[in-house]
N, C-alpha and C. Protein backbone atom coordinates (compact mmCIF):
# COMPACT_ATOMS: atom_id res chain seq x y z
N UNK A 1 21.45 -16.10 -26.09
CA UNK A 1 20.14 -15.47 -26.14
C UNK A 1 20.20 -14.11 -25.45
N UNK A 2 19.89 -13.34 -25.96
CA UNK A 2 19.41 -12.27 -25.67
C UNK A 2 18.32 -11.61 -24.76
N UNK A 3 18.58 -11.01 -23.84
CA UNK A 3 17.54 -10.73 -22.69
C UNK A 3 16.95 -9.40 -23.22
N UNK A 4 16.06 -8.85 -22.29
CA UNK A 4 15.85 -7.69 -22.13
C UNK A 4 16.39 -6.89 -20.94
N UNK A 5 17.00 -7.81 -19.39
CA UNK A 5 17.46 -7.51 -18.52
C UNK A 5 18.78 -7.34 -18.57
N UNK A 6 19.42 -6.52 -17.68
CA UNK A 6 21.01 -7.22 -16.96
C UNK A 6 20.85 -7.07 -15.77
N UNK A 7 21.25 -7.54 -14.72
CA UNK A 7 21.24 -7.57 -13.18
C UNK A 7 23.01 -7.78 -12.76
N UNK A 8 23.52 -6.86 -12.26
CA UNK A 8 24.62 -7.12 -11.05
C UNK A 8 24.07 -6.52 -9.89
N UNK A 9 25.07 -7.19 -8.99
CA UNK A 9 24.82 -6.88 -7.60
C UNK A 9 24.78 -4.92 -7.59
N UNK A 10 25.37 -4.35 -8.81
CA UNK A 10 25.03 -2.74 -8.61
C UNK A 10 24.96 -2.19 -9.46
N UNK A 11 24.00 -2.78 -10.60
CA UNK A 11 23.51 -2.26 -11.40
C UNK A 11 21.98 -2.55 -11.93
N UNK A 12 21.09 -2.61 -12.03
CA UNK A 12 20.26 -3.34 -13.64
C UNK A 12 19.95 -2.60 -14.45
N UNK A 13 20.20 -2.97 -15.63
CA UNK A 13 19.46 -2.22 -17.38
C UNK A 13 18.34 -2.94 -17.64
N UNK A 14 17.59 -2.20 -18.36
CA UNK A 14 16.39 -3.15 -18.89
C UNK A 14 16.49 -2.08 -20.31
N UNK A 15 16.37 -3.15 -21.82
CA UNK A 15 16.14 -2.69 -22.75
C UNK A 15 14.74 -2.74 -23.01
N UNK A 16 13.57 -1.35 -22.93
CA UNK A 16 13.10 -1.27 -23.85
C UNK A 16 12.24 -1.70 -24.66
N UNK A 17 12.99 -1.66 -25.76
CA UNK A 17 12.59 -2.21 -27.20
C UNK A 17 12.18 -4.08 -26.94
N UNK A 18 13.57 -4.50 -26.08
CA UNK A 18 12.80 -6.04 -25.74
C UNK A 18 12.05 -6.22 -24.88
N UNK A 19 11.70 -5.42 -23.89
CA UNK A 19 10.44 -5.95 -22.97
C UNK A 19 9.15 -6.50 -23.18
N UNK A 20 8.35 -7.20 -23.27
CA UNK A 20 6.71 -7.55 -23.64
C UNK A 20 5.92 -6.60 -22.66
N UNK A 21 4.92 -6.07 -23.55
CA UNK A 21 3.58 -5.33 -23.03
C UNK A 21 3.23 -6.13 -22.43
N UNK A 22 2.06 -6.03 -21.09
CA UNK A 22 1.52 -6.48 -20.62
C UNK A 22 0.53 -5.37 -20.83
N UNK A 23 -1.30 -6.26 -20.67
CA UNK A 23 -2.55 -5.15 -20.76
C UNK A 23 -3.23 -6.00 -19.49
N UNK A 24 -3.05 -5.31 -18.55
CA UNK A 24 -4.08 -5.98 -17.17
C UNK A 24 -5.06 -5.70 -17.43
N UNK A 25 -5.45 -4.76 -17.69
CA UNK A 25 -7.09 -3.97 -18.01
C UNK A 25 -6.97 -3.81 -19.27
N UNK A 26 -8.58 -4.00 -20.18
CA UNK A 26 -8.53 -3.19 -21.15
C UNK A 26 -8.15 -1.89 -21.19
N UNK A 27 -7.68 -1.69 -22.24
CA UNK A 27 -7.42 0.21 -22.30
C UNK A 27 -6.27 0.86 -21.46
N UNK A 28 -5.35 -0.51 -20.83
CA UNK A 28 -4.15 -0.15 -20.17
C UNK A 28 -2.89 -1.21 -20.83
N UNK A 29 -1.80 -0.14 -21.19
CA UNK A 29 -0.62 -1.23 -21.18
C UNK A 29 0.02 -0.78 -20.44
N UNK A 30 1.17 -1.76 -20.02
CA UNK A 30 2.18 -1.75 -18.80
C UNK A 30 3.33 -2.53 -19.44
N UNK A 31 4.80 -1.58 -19.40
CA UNK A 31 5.59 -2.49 -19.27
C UNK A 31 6.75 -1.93 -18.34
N UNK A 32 7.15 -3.13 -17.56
CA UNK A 32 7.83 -3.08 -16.40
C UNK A 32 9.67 -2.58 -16.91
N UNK A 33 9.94 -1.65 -16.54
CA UNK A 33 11.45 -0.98 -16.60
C UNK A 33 12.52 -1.58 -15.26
N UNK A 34 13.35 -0.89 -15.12
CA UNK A 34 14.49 -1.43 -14.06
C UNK A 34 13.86 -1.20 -12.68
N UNK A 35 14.17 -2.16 -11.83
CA UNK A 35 13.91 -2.51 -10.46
C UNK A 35 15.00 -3.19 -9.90
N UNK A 36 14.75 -3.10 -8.57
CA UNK A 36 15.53 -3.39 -7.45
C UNK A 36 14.41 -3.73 -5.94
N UNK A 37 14.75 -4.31 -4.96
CA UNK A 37 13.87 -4.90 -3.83
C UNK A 37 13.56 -3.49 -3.63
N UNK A 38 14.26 -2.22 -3.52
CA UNK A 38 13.54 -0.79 -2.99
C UNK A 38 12.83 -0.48 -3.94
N UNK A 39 13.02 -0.37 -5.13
CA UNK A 39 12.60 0.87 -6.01
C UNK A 39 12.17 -0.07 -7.54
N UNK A 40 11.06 0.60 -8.02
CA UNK A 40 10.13 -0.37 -9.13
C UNK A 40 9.71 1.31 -10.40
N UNK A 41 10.46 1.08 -11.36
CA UNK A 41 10.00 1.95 -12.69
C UNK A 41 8.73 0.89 -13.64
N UNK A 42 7.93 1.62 -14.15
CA UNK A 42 7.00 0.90 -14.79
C UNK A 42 6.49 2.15 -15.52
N UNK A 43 6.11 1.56 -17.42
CA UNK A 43 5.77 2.49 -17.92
C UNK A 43 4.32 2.47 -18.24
N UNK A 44 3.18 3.42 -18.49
CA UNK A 44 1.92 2.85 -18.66
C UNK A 44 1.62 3.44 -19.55
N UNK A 45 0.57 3.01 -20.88
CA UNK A 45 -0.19 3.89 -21.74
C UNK A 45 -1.46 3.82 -21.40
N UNK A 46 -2.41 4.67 -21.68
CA UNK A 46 -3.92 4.35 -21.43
C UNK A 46 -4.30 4.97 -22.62
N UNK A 47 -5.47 4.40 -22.60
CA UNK A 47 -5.63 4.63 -24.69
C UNK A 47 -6.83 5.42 -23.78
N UNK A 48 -7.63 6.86 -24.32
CA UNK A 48 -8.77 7.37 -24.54
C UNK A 48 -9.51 6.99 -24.07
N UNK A 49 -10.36 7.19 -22.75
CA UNK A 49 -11.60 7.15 -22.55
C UNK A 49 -11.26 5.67 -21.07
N UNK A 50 -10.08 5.19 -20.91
CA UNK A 50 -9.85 4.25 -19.96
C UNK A 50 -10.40 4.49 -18.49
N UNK A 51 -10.73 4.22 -17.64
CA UNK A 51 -10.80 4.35 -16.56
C UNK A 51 -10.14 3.25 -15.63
N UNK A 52 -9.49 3.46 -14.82
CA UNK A 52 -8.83 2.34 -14.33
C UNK A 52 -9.81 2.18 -12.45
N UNK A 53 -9.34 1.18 -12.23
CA UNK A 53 -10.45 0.70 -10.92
C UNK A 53 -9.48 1.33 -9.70
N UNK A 54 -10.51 2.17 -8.77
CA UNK A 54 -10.11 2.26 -7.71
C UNK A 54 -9.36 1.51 -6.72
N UNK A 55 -8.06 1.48 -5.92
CA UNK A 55 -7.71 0.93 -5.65
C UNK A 55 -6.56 1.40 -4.29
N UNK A 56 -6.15 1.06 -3.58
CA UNK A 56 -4.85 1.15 -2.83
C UNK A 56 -3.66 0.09 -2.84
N UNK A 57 -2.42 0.04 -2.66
CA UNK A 57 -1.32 -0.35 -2.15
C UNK A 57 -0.38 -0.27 -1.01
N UNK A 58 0.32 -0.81 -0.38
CA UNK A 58 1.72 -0.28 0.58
C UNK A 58 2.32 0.75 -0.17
N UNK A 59 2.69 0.47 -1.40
CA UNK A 59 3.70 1.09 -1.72
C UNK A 59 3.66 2.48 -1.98
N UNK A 60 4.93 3.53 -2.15
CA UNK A 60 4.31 5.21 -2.26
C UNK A 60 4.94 4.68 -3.85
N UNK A 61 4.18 5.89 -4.28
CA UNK A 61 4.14 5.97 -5.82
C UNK A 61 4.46 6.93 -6.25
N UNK A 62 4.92 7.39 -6.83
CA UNK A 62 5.64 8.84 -8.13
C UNK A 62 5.14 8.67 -9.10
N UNK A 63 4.27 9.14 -9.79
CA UNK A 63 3.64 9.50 -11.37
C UNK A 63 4.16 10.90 -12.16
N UNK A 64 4.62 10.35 -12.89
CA UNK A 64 5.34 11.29 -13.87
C UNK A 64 4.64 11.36 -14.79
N UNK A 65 4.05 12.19 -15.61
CA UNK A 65 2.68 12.21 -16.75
C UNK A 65 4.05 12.90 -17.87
N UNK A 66 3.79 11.83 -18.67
CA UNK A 66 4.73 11.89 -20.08
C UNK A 66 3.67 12.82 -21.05
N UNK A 67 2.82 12.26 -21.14
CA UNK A 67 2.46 13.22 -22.20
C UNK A 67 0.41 12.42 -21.91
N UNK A 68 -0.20 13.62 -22.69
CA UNK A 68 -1.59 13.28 -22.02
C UNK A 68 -2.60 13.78 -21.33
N UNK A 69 -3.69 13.63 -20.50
CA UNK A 69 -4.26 14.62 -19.82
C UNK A 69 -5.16 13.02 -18.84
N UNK A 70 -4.84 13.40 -17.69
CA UNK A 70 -5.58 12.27 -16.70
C UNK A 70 -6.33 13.09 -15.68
N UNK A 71 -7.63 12.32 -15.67
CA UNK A 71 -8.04 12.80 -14.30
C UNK A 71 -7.78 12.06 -12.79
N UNK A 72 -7.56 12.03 -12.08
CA UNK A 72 -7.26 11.33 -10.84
C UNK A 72 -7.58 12.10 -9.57
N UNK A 73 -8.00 10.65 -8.83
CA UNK A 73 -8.50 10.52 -7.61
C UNK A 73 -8.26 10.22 -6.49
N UNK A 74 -7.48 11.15 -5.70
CA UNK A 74 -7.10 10.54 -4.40
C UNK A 74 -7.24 10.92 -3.41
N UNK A 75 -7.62 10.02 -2.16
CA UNK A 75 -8.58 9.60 -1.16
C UNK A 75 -10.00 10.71 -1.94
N UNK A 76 -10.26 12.06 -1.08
CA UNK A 76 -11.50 12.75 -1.51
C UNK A 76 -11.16 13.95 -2.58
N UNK A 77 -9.93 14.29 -3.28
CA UNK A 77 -9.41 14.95 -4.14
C UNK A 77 -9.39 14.81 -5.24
N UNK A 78 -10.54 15.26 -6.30
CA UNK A 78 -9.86 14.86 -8.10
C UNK A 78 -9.31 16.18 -8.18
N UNK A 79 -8.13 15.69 -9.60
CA UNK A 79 -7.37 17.04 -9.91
C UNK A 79 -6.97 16.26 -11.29
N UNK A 80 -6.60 17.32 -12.10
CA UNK A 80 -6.51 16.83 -13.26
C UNK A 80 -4.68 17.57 -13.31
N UNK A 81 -4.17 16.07 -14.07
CA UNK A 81 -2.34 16.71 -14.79
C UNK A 81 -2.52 16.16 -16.09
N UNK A 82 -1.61 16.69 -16.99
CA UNK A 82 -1.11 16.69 -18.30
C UNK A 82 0.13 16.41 -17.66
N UNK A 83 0.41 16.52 -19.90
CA UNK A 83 2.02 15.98 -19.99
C UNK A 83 3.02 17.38 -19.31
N UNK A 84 3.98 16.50 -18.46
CA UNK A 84 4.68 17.75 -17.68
C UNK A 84 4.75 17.44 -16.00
N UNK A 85 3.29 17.29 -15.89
CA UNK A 85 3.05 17.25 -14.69
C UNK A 85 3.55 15.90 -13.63
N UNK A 86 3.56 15.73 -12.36
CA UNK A 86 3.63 14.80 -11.52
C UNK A 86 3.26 14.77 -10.21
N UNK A 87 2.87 13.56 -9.56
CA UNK A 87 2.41 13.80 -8.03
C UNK A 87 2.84 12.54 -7.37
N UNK A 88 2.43 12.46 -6.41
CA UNK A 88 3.07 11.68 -5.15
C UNK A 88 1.61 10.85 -4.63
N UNK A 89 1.13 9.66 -4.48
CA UNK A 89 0.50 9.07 -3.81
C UNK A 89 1.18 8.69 -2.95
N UNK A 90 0.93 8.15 -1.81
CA UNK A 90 1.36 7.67 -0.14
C UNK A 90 0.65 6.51 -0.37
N UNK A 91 1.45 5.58 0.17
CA UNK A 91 1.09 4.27 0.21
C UNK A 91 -0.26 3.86 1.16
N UNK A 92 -1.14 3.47 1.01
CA UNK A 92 -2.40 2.73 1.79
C UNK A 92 -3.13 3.81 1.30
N UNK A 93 -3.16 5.15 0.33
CA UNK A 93 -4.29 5.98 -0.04
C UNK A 93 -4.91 5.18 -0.96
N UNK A 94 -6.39 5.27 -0.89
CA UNK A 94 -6.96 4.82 -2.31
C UNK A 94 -7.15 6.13 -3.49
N UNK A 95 -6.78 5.70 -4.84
CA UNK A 95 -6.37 6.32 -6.00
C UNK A 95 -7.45 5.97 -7.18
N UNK A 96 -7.10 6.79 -7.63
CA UNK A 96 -8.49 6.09 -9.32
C UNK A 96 -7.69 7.15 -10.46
N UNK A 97 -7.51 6.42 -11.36
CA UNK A 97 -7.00 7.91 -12.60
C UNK A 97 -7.98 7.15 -14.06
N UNK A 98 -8.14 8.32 -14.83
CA UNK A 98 -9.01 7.45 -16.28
C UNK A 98 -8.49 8.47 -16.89
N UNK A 99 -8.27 8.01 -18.18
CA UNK A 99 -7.51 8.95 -19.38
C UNK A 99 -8.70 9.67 -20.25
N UNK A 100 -8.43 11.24 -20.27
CA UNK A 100 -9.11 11.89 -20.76
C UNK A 100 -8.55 12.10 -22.04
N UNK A 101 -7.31 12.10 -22.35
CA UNK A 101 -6.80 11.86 -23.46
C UNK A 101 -5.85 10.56 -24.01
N UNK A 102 -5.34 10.10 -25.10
CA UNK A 102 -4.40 9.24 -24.82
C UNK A 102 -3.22 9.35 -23.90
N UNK A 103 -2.90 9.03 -23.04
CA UNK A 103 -1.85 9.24 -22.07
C UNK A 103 -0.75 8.28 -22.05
N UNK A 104 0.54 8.54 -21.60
CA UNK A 104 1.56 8.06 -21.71
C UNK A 104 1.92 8.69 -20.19
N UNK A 105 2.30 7.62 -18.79
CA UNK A 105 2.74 8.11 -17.70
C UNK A 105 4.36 7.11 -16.86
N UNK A 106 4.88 7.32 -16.50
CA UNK A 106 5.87 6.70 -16.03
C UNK A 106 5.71 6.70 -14.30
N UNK A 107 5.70 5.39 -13.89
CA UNK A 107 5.37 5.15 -12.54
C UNK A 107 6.54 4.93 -11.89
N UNK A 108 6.90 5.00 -10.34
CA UNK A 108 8.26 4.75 -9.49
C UNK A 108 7.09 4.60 -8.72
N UNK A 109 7.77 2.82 -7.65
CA UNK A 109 7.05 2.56 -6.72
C UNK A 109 8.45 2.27 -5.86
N UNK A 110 7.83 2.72 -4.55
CA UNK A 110 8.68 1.87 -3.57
C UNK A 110 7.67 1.26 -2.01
N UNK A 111 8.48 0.03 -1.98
CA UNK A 111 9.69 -1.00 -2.43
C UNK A 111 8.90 -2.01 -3.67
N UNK A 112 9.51 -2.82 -4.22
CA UNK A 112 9.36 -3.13 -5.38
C UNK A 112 8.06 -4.04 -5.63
N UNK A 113 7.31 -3.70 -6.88
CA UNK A 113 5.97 -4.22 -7.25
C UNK A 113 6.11 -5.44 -7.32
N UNK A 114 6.32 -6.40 -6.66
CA UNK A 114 6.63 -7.95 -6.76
C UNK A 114 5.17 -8.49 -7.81
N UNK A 115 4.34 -7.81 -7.40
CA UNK A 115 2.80 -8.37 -8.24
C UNK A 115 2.99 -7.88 -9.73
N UNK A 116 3.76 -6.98 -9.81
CA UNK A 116 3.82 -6.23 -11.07
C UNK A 116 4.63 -7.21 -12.48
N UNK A 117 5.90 -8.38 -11.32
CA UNK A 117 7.15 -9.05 -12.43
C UNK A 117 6.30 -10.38 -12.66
């Protein structure tokens, strides 16, 4: 059988094409890429008009905006990125982003989204 993972002690791949979507929220998909106990890739789409719920974590976050236009909120700061753009949340800030266009963003968390697998 065929995975979507591989794991050695110094490596993991994740294919892709076999992973399953997950939609926590309407108007959000998520599917989880290669991880390790430090470091967590996760890809997200937000279809048009999404707003996702305010929220915080431990973990610091890297948002890479693939393609798209988001507005986002963090602690008392909105600022808007497109495709191109990226920023840095700090872990324990509270965040809010809602898609002004269809968006496509690629997330890096550290240490790893255990809530996320």
């Amino acid at each position: 059988m065929e995975t979507s993972k591989q794991t050695t002690p110094d490596f993991s791949v994740v294919i892709g094409s076999k992973v399953k979507p997950s939609t926590p929220e309407p108007g959000l998909t998520r599917r989880v890429g290669a991880f390790n106990e430090k470091l967590f890739l996760v890809e997200h789409r937000m279809e048009k008009g999404w707003v996702g719920a305010r929220h915080s974590h431990p973990h610091e976050q890297v948002v890479y905006v693939v393609s798209g236009h988001l507005k986002v909120t963090c602690g008392d700061t909105t600022f808007e990125v497109r495709g191109g753009d990226s920023f840095v949340v700090k872990g324990g800030v509270e965040h809010q982003a809602s898609a002004l266009e269809e968006s496509l963003v690629i997330d890096i968390f550290t240490p790893c989204r255990n809530d996320y697998v």
